[in-house]
C-alpha atoms as a PDB file:
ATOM      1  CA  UNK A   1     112.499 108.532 110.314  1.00  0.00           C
ATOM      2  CA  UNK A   2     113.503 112.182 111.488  1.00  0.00           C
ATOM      3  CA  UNK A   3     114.508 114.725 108.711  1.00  0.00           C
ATOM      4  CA  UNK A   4     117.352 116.426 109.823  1.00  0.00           C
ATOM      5  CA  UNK A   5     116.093 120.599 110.731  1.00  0.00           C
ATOM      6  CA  UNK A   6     112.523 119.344 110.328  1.00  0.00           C
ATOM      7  CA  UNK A   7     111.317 117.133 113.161  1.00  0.00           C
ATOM      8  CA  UNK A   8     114.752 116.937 114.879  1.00  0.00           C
ATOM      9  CA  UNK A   9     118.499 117.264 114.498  1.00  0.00           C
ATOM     10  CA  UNK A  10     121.018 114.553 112.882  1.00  0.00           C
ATOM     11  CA  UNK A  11     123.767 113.382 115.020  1.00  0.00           C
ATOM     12  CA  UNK A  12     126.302 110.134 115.254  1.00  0.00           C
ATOM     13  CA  UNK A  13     125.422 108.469 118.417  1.00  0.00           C
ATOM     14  CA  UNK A  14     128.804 107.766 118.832  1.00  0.00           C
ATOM     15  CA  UNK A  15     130.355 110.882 118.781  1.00  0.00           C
ATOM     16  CA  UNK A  16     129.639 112.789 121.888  1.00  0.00           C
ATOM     17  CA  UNK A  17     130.540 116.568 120.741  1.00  0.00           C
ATOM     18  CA  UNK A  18     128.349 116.544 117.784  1.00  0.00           C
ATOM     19  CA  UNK A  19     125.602 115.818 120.541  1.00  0.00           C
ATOM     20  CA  UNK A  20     126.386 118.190 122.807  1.00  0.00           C
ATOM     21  CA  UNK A  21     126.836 120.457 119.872  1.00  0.00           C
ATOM     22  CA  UNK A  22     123.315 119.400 119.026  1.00  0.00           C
ATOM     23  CA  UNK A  23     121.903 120.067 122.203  1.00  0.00           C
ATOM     24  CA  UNK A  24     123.536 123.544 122.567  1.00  0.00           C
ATOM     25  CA  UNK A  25     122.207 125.098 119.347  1.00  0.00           C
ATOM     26  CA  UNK A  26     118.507 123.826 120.557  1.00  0.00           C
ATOM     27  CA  UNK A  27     119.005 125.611 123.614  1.00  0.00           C
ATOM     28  CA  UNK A  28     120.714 128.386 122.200  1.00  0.00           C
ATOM     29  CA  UNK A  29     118.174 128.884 119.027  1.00  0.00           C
ATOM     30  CA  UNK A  30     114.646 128.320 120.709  1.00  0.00           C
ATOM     31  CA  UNK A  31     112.633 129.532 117.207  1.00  0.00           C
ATOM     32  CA  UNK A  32     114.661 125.944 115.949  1.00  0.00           C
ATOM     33  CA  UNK A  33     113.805 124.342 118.996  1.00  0.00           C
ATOM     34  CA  UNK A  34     110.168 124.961 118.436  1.00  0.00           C
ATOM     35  CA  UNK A  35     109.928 124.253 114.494  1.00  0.00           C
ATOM     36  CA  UNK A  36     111.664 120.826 114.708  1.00  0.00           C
ATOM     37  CA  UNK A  37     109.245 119.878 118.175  1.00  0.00           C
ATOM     38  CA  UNK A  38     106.412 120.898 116.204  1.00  0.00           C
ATOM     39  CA  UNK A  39     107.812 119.015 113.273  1.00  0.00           C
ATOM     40  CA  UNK A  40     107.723 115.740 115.437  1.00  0.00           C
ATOM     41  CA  UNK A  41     104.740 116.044 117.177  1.00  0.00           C
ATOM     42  CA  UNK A  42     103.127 116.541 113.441  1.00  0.00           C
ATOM     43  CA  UNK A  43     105.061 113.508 112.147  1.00  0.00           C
ATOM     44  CA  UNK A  44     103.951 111.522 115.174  1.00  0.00           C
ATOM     45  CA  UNK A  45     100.612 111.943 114.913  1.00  0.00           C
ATOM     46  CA  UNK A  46     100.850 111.141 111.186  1.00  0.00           C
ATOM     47  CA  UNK A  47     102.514 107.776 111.860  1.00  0.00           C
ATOM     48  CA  UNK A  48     101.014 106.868 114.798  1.00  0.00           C
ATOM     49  CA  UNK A  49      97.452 107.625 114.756  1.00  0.00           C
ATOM     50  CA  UNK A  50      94.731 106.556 116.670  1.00  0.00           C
ATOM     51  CA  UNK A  51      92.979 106.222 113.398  1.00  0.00           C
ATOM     52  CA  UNK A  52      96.064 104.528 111.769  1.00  0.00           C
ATOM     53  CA  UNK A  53      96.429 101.977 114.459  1.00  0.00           C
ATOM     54  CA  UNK A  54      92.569 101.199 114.224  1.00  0.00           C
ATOM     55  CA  UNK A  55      93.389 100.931 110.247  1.00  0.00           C
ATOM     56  CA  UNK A  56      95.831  98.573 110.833  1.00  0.00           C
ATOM     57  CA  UNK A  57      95.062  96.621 113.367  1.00  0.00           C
ATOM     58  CA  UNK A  58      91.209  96.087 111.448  1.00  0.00           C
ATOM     59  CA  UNK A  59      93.746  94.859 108.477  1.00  0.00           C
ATOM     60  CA  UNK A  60      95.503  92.138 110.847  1.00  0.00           C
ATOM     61  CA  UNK A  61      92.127  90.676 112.292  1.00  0.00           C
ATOM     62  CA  UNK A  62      90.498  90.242 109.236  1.00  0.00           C
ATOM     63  CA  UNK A  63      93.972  88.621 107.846  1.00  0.00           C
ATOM     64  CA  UNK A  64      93.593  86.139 110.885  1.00  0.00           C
ATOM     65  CA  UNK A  65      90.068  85.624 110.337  1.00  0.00           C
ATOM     66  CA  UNK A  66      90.040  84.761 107.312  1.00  0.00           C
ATOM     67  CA  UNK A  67      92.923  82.361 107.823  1.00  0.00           C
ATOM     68  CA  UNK A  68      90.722  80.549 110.760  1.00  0.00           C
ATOM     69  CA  UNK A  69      87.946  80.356 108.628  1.00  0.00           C
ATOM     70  CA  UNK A  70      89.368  78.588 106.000  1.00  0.00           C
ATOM     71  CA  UNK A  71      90.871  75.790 108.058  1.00  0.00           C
ATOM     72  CA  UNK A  72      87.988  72.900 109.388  1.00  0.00           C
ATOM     73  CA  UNK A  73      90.082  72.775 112.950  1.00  0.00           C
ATOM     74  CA  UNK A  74      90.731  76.949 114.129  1.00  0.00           C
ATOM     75  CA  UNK A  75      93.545  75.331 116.140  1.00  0.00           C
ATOM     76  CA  UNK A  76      95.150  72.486 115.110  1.00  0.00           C
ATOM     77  CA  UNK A  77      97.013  70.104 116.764  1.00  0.00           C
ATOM     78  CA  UNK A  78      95.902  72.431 120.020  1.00  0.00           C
ATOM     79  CA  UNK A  79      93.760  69.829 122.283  1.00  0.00           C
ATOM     80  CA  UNK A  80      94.560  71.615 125.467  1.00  0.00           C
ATOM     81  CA  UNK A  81      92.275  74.543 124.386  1.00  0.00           C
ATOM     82  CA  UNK A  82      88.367  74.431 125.596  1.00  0.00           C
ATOM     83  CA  UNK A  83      86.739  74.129 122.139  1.00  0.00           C
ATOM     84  CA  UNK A  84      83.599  75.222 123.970  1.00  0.00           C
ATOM     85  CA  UNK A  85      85.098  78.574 124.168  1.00  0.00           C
ATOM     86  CA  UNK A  86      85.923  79.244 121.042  1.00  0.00           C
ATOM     87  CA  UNK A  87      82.915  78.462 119.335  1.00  0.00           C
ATOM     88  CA  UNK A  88      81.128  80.928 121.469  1.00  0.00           C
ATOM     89  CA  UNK A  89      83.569  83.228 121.253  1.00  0.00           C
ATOM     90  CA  UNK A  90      84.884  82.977 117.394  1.00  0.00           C
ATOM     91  CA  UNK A  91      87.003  86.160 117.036  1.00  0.00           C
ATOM     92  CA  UNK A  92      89.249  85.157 120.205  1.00  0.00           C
END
């Protein structure tokens, strides 16, 4: 997930003086600083996406859909929900 000099810096959680090491050479060297917070921020926004969300998310509805539709009963086994509802409302 984070490339070590890139979009951030490497450390064992465990060992506290590599950390403050860490911390002390991004406060020390702010041209580093800057290149590995722009490095995140880009990788961020190439993960996490508005557009990459929408991508996904479209994927898992139609999954679901399509799974519903097949089936005669969308909820099986399910009597306690209002029927009613569902049919006029067939993507909840």
């Amino acid at each position: 997930m984070i490339d070590d000099g890139v979009s951030g810096l490497l450390v064992d959680v465990e060992l506290h003086a590599p950390m403050a090491d860490a911390i002390g050479r991004l406060h020390r060297d702010r041209a580093l600083l800057a290149r590995v917070g722009e490095g995140a921020r880009v990788r961020f926004e190439e993960r996490f996406s508005v557009e990459r969300f929408k991508a996904a998310m479209s994927g898992v509805v139609r999954a679901v859909m399509a799974a519903r539709a097949s089936r005669s009963d969308p909820l099986p086994g399910r009597s306690g929900y209002n029927h009613k509802i569902l049919r006029r409302y067939p993507t909840v």
